[in-house]
PDB file of N, CA and C in Angstrom:
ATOM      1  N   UNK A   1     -25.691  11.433 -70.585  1.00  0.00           N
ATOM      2  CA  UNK A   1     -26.605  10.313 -70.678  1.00  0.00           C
ATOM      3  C   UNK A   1     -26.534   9.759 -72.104  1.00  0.00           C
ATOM      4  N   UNK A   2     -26.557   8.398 -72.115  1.00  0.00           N
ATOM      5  CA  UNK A   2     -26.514   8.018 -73.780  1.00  0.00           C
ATOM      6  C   UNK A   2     -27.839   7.542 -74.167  1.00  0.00           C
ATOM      7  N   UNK A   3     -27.498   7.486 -75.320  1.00  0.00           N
ATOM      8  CA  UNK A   3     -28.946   7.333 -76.097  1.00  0.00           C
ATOM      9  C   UNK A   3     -29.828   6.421 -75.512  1.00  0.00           C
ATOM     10  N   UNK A   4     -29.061   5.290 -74.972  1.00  0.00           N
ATOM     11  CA  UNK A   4     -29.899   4.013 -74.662  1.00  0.00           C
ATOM     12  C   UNK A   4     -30.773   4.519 -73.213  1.00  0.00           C
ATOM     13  N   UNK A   5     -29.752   4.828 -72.548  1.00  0.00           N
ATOM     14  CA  UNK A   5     -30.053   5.903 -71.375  1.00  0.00           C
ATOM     15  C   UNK A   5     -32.182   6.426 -71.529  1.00  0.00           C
ATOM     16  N   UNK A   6     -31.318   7.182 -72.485  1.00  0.00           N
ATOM     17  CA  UNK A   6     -32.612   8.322 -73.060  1.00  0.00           C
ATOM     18  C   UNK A   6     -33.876   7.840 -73.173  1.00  0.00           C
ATOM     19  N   UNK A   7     -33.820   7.009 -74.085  1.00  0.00           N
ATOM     20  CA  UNK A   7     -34.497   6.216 -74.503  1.00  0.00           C
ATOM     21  C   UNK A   7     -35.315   5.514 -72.893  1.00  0.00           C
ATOM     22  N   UNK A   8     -34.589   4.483 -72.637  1.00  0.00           N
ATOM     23  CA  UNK A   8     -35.306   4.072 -71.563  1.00  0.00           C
ATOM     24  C   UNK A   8     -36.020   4.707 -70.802  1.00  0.00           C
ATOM     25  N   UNK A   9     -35.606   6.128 -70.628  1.00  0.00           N
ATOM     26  CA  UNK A   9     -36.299   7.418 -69.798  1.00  0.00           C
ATOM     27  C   UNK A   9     -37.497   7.833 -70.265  1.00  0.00           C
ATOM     28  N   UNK A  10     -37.559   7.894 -71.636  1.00  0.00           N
ATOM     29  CA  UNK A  10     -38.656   8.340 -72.052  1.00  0.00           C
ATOM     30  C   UNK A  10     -39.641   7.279 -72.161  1.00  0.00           C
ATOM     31  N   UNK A  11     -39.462   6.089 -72.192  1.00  0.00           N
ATOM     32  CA  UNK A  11     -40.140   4.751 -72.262  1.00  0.00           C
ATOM     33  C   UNK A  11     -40.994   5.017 -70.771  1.00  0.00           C
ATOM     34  N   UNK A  12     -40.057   4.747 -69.778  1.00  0.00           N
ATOM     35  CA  UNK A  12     -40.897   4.643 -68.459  1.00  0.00           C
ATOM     36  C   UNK A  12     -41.464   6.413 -68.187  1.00  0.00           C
ATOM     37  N   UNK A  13     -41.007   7.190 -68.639  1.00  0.00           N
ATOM     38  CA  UNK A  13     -41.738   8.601 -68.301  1.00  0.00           C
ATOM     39  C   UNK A  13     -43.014   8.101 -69.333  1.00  0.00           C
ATOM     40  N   UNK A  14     -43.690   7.946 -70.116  1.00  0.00           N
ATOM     41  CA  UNK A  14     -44.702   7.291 -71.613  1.00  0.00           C
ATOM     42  C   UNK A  14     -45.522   6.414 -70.325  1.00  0.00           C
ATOM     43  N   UNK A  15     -44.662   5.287 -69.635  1.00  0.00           N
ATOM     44  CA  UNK A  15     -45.557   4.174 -69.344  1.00  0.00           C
ATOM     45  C   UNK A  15     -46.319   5.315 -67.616  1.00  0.00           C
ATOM     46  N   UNK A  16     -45.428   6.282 -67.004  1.00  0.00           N
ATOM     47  CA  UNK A  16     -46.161   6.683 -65.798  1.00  0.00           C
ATOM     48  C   UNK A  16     -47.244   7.743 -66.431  1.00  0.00           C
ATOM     49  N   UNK A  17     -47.273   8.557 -67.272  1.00  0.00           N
ATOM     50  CA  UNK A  17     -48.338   9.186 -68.382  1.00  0.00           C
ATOM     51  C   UNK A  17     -49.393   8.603 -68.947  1.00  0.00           C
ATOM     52  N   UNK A  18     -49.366   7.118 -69.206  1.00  0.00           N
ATOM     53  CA  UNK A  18     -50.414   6.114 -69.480  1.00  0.00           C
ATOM     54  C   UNK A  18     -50.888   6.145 -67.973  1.00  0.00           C
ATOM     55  N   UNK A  19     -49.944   5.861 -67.258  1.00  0.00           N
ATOM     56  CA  UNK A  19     -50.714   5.190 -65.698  1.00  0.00           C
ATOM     57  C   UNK A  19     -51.810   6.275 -65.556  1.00  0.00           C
ATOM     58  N   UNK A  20     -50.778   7.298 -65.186  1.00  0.00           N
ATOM     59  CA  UNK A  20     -51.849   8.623 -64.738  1.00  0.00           C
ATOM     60  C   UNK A  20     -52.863   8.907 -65.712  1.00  0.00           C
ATOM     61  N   UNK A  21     -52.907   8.862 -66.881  1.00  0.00           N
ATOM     62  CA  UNK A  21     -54.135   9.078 -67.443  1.00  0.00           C
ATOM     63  C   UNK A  21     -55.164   8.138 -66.936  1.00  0.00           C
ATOM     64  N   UNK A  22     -54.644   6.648 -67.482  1.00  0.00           N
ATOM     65  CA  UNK A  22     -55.803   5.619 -67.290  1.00  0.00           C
ATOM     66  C   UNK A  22     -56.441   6.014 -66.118  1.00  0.00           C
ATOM     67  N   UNK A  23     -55.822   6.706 -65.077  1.00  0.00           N
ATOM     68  CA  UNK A  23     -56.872   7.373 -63.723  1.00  0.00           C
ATOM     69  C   UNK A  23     -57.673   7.880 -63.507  1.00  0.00           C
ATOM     70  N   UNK A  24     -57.427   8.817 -64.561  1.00  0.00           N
ATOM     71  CA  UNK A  24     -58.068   9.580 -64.590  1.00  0.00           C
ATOM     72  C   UNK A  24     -59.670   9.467 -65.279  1.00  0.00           C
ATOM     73  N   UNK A  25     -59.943   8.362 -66.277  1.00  0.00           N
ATOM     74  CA  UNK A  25     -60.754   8.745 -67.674  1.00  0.00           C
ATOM     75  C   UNK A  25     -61.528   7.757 -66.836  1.00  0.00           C
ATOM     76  N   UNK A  26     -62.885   7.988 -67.418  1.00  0.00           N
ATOM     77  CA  UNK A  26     -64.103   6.769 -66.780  1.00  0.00           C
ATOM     78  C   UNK A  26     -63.867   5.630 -67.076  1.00  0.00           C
ATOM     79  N   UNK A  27     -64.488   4.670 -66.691  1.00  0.00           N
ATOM     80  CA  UNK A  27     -64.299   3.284 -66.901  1.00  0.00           C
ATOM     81  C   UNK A  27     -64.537   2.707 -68.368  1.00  0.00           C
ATOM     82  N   UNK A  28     -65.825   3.685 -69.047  1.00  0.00           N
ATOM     83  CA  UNK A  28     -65.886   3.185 -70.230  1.00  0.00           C
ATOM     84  C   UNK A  28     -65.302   3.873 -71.089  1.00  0.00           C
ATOM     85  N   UNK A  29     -64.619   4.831 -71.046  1.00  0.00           N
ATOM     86  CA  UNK A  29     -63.342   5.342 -72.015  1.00  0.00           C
ATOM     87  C   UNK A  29     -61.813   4.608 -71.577  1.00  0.00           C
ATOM     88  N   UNK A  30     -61.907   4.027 -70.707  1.00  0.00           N
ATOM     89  CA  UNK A  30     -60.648   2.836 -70.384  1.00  0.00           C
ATOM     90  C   UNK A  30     -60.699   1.956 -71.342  1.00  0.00           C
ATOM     91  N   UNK A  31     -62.186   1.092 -71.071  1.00  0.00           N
ATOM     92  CA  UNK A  31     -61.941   0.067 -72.069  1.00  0.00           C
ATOM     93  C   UNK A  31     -61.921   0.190 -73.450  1.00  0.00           C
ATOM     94  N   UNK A  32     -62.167   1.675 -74.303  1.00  0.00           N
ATOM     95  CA  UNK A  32     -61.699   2.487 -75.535  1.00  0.00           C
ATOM     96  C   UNK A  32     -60.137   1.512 -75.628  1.00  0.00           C
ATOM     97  N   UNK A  33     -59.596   1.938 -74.344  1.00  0.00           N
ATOM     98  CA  UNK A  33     -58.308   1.987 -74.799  1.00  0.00           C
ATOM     99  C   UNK A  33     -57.503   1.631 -73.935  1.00  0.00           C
ATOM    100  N   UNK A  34     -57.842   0.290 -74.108  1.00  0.00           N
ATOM    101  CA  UNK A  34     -56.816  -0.865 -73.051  1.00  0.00           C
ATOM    102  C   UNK A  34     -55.882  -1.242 -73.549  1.00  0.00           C
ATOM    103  N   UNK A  35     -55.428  -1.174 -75.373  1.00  0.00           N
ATOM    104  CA  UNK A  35     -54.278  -1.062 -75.915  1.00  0.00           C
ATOM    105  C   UNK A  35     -53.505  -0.093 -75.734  1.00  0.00           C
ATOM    106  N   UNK A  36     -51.892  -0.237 -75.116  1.00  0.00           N
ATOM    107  CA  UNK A  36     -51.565   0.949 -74.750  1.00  0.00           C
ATOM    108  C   UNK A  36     -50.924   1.779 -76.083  1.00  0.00           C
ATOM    109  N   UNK A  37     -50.765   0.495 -77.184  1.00  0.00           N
ATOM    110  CA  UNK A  37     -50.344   1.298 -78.468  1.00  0.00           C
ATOM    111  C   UNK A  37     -51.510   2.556 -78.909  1.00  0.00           C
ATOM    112  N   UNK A  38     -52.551   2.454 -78.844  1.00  0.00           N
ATOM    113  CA  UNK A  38     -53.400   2.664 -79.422  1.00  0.00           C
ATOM    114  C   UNK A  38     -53.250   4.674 -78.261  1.00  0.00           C
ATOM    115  N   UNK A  39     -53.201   4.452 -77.235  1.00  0.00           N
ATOM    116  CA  UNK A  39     -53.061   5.219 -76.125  1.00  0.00           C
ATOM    117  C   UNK A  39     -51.703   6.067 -76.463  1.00  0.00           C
ATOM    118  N   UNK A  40     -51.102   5.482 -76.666  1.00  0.00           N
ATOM    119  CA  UNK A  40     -50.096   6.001 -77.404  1.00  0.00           C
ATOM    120  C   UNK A  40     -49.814   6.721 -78.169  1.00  0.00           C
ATOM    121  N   UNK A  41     -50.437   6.566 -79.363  1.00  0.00           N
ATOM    122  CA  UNK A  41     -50.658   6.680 -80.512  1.00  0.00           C
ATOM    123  C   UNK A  41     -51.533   8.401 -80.566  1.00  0.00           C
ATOM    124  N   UNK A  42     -52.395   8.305 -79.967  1.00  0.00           N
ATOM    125  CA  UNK A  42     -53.166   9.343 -79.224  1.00  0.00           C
ATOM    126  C   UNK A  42     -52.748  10.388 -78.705  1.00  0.00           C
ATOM    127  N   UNK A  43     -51.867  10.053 -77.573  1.00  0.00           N
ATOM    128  CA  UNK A  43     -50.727  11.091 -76.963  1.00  0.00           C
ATOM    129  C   UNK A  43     -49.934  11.744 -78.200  1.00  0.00           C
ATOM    130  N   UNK A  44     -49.015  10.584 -79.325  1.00  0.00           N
ATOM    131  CA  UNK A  44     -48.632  11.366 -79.893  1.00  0.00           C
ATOM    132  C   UNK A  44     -48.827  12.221 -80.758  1.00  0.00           C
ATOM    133  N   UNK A  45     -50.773  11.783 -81.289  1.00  0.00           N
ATOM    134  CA  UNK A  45     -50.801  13.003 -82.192  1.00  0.00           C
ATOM    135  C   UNK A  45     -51.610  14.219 -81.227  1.00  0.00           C
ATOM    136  N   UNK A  46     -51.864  13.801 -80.117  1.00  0.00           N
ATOM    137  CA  UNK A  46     -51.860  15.230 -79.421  1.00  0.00           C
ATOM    138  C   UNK A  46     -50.508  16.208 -79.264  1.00  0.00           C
ATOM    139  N   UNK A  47     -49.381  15.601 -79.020  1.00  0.00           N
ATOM    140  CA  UNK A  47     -48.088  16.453 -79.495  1.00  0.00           C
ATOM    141  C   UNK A  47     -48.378  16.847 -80.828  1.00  0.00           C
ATOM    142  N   UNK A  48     -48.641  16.187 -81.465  1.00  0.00           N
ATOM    143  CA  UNK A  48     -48.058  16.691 -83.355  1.00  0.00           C
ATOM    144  C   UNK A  48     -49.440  18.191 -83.115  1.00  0.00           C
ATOM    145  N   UNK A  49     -50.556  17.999 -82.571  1.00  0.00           N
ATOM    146  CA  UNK A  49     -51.387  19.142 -82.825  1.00  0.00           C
ATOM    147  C   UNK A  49     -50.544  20.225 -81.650  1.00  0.00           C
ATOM    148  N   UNK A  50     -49.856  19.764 -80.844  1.00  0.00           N
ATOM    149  CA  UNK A  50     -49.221  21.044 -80.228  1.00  0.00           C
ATOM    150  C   UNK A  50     -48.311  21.991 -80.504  1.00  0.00           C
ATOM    151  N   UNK A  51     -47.605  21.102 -81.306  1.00  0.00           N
ATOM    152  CA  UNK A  51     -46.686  21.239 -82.747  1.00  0.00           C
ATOM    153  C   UNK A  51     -46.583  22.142 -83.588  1.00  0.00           C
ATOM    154  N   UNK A  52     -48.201  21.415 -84.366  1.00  0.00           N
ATOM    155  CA  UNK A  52     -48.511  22.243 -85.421  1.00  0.00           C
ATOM    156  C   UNK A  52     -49.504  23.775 -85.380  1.00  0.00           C
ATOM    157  N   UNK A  53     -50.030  23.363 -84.307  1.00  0.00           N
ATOM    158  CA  UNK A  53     -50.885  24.754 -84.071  1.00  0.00           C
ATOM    159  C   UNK A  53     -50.066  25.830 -83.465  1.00  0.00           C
ATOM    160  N   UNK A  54     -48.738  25.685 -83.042  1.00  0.00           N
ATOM    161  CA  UNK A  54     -47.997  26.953 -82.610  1.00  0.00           C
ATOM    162  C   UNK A  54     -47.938  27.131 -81.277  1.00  0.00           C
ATOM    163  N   UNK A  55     -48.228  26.361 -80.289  1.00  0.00           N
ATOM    164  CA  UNK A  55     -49.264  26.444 -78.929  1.00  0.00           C
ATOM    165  C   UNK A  55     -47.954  26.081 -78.226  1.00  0.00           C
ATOM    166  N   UNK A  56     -46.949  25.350 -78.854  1.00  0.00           N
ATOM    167  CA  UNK A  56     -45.405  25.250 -77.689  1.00  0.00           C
ATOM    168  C   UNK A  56     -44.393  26.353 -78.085  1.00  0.00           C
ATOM    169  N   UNK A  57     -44.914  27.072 -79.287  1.00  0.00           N
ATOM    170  CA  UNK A  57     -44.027  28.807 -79.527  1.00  0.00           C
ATOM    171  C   UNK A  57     -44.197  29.724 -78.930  1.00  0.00           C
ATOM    172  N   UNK A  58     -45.616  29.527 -78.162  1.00  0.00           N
ATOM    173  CA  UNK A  58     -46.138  30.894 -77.243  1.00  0.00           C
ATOM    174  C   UNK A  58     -45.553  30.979 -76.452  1.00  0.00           C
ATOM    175  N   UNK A  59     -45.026  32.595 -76.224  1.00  0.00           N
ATOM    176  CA  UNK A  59     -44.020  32.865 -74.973  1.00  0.00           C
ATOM    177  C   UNK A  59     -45.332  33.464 -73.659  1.00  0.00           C
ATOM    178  N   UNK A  60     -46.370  33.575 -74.111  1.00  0.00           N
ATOM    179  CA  UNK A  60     -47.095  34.259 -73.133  1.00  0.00           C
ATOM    180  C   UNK A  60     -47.283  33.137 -71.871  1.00  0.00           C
ATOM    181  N   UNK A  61     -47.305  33.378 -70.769  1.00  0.00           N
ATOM    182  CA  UNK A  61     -47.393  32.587 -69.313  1.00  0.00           C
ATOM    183  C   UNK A  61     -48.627  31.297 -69.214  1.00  0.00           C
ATOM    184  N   UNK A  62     -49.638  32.106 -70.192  1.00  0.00           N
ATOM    185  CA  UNK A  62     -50.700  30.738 -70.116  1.00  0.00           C
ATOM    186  C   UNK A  62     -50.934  30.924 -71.698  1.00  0.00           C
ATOM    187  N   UNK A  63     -51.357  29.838 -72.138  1.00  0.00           N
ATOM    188  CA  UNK A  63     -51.871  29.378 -73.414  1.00  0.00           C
ATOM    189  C   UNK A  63     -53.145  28.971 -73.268  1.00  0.00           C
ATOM    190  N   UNK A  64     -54.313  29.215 -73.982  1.00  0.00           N
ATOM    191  CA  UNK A  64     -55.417  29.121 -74.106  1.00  0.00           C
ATOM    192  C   UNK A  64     -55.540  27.540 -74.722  1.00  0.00           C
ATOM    193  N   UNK A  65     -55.684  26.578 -74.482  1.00  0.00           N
ATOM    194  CA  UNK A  65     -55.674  25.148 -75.449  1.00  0.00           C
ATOM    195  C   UNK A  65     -57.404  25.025 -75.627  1.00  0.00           C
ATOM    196  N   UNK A  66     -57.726  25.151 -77.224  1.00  0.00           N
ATOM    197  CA  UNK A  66     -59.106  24.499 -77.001  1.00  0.00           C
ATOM    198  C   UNK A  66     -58.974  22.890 -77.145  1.00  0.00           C
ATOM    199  N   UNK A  67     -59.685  22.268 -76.280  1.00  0.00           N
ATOM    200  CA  UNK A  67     -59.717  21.087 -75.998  1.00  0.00           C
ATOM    201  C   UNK A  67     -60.959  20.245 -77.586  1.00  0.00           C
ATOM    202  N   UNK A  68     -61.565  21.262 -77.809  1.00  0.00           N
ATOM    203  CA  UNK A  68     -62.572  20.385 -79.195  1.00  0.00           C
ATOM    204  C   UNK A  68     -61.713  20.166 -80.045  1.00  0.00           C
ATOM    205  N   UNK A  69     -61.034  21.574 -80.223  1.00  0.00           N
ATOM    206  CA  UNK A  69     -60.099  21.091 -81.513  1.00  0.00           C
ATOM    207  C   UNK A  69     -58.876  20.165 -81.324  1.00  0.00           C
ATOM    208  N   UNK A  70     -58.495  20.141 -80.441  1.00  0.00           N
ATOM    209  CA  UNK A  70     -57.718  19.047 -80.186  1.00  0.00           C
ATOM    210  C   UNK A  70     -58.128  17.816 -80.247  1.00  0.00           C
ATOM    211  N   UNK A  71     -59.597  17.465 -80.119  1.00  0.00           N
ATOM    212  CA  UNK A  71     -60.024  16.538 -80.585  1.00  0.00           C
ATOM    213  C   UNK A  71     -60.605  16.022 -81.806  1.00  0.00           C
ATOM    214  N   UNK A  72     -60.891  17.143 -82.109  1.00  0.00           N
ATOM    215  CA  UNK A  72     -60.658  16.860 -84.125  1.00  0.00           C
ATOM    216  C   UNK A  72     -59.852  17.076 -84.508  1.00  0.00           C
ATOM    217  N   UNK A  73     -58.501  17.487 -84.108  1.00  0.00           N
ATOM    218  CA  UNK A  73     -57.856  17.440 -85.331  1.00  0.00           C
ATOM    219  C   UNK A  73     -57.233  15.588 -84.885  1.00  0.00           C
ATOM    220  N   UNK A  74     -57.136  15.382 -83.672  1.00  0.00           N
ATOM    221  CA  UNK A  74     -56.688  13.792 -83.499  1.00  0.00           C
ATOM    222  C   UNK A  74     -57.463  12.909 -83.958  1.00  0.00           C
ATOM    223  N   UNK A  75     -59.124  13.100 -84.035  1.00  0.00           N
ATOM    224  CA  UNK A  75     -59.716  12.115 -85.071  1.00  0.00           C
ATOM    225  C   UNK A  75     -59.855  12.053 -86.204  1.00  0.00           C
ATOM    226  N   UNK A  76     -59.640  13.469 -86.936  1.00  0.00           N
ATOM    227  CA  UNK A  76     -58.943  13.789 -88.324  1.00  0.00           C
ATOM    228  C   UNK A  76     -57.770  12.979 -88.411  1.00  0.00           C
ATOM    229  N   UNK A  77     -56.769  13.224 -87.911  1.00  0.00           N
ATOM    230  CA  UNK A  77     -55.517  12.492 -87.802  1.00  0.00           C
ATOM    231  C   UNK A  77     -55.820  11.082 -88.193  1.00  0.00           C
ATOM    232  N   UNK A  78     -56.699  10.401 -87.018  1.00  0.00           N
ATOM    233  CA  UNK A  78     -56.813   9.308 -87.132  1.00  0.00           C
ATOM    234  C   UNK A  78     -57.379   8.581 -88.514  1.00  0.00           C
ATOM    235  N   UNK A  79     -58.309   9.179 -88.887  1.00  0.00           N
ATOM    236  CA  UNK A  79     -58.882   8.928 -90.002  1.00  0.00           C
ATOM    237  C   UNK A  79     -58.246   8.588 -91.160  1.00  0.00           C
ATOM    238  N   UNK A  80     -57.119   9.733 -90.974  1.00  0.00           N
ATOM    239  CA  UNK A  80     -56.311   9.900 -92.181  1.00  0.00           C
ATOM    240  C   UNK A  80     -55.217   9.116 -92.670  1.00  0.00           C
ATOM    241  N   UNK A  81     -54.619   8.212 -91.227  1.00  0.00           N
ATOM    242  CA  UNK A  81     -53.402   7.310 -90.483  1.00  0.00           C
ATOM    243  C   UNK A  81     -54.374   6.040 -90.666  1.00  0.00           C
ATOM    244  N   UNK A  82     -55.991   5.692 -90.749  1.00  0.00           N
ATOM    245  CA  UNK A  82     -55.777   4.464 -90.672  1.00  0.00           C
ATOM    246  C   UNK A  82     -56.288   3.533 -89.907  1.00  0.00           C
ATOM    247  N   UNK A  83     -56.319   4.649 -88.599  1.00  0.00           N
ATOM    248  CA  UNK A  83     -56.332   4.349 -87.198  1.00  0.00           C
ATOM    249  C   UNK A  83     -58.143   4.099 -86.635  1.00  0.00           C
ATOM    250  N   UNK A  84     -58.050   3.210 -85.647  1.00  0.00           N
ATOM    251  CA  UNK A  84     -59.468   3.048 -85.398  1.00  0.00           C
ATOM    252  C   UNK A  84     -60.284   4.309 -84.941  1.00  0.00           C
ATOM    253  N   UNK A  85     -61.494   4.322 -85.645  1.00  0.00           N
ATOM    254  CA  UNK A  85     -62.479   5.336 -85.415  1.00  0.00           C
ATOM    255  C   UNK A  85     -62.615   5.691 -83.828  1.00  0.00           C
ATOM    256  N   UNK A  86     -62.330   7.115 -83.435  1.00  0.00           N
ATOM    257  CA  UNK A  86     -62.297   7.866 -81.838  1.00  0.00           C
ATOM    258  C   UNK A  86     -63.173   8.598 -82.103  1.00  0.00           C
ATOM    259  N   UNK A  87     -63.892   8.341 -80.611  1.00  0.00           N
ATOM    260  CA  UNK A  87     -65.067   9.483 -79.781  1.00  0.00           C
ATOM    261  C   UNK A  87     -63.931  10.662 -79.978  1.00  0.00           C
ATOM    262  N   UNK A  88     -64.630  11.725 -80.716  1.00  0.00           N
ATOM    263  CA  UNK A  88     -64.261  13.274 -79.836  1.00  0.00           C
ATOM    264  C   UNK A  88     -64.095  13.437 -78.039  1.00  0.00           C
ATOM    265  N   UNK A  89     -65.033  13.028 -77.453  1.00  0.00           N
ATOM    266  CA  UNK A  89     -65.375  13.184 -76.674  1.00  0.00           C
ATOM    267  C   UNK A  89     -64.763  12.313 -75.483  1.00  0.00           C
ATOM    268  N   UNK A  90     -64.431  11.448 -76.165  1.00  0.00           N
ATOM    269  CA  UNK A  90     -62.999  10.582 -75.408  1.00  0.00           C
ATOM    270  C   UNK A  90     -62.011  10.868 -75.588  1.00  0.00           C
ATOM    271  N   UNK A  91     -61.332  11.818 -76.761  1.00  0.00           N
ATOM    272  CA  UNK A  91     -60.019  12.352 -76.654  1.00  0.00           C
ATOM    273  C   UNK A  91     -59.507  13.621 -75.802  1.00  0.00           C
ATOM    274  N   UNK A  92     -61.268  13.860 -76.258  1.00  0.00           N
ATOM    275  CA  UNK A  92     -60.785  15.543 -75.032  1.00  0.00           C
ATOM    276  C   UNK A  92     -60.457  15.176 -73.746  1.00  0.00           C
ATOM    277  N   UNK A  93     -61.434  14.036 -73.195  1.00  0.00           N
ATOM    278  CA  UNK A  93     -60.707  13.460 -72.043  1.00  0.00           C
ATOM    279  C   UNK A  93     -59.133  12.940 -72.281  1.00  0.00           C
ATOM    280  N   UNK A  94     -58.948  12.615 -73.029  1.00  0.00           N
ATOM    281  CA  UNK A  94     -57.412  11.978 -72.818  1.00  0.00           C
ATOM    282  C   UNK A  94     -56.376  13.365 -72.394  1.00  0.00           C
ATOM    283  N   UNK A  95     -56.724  14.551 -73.654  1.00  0.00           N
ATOM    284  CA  UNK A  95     -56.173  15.661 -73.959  1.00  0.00           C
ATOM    285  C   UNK A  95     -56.410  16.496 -72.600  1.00  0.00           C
ATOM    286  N   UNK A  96     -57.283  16.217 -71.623  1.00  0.00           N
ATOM    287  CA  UNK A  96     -57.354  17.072 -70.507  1.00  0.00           C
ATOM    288  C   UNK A  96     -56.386  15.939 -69.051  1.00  0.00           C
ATOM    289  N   UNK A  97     -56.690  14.915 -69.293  1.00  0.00           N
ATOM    290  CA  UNK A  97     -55.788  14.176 -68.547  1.00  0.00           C
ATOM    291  C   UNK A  97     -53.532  14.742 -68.664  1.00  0.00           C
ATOM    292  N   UNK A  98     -53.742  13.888 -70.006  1.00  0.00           N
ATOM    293  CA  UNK A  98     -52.573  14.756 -70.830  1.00  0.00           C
ATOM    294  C   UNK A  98     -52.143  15.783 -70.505  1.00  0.00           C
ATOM    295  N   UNK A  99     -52.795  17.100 -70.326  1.00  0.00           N
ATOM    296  CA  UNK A  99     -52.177  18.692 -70.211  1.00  0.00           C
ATOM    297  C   UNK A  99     -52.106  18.514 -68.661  1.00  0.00           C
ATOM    298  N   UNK A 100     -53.202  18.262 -67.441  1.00  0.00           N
ATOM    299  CA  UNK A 100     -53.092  17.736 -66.175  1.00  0.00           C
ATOM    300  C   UNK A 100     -51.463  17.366 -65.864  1.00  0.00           C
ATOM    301  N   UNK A 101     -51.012  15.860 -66.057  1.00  0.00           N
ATOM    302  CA  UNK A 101     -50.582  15.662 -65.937  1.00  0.00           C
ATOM    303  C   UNK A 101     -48.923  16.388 -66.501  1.00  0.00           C
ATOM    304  N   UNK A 102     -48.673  17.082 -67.347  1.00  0.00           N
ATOM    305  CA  UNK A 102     -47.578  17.412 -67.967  1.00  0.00           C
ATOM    306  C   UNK A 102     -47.542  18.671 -66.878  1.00  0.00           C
ATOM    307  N   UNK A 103     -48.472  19.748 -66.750  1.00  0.00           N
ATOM    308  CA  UNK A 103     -48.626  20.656 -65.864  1.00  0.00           C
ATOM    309  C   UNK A 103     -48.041  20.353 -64.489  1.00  0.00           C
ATOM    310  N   UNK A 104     -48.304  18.858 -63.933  1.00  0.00           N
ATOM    311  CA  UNK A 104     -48.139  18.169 -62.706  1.00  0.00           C
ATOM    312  C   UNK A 104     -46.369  18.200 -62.715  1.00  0.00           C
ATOM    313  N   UNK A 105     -46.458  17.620 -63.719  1.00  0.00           N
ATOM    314  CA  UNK A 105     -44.797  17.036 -63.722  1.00  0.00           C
ATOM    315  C   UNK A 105     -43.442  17.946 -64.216  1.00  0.00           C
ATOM    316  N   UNK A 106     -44.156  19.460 -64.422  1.00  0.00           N
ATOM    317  CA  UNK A 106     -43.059  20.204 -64.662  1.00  0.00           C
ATOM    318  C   UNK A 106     -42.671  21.450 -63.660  1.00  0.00           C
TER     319      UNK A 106
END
């Protein structure tokens, strides 16, 4: 597969991960985040905390994810990037949509 390939793959795998989330989250954490950059943006620093906390090195069968801290450290993140001020409490939803869905699709 070539890069361009790749690329495109991961583009539309990103845009069915938006879909399925937006399904998931209430109506008024939608309109949080009807920018999909912004949604985006979100997802990826939920990777960077999966990253950095060690949580994709674990060989054990289940991983314990706390979902608070995943949401501070993404509004930490955010804070720090720039980025518009996030509910905790709307990321954990994103972050439980997020793990849902990745769980779904592997």
């Amino acid at each position: 597969m070539s890069i361009d390939e790749e690329l495109l793959q991961d583009e539309q795998e990103m845009k069915c991960e938006i879909a399925y989330i937006r399904q998931q989250l209430p109506i008024d954490t939608k309109e949080h985040f009807a920018d999909d950059a912004l949604l985006e943006w979100v997802l990826d620093a939920i990777a960077s905390y999966y990253f950095e906390s060690g949580v994709l090195e674990s060989s054990a069968d289940e991983v314990d994810i706390d979902m608070e801290e995943v949401a501070r450290f993404v509004c930490a993140l955010a804070s720090q990037e720039r980025q518009p001020a996030l509910d905790a409490q709307e990321i954990r939803l994103i972050a439980e949509a997020d793990l849902d869905f990745q769980e779904a699709n592997t």
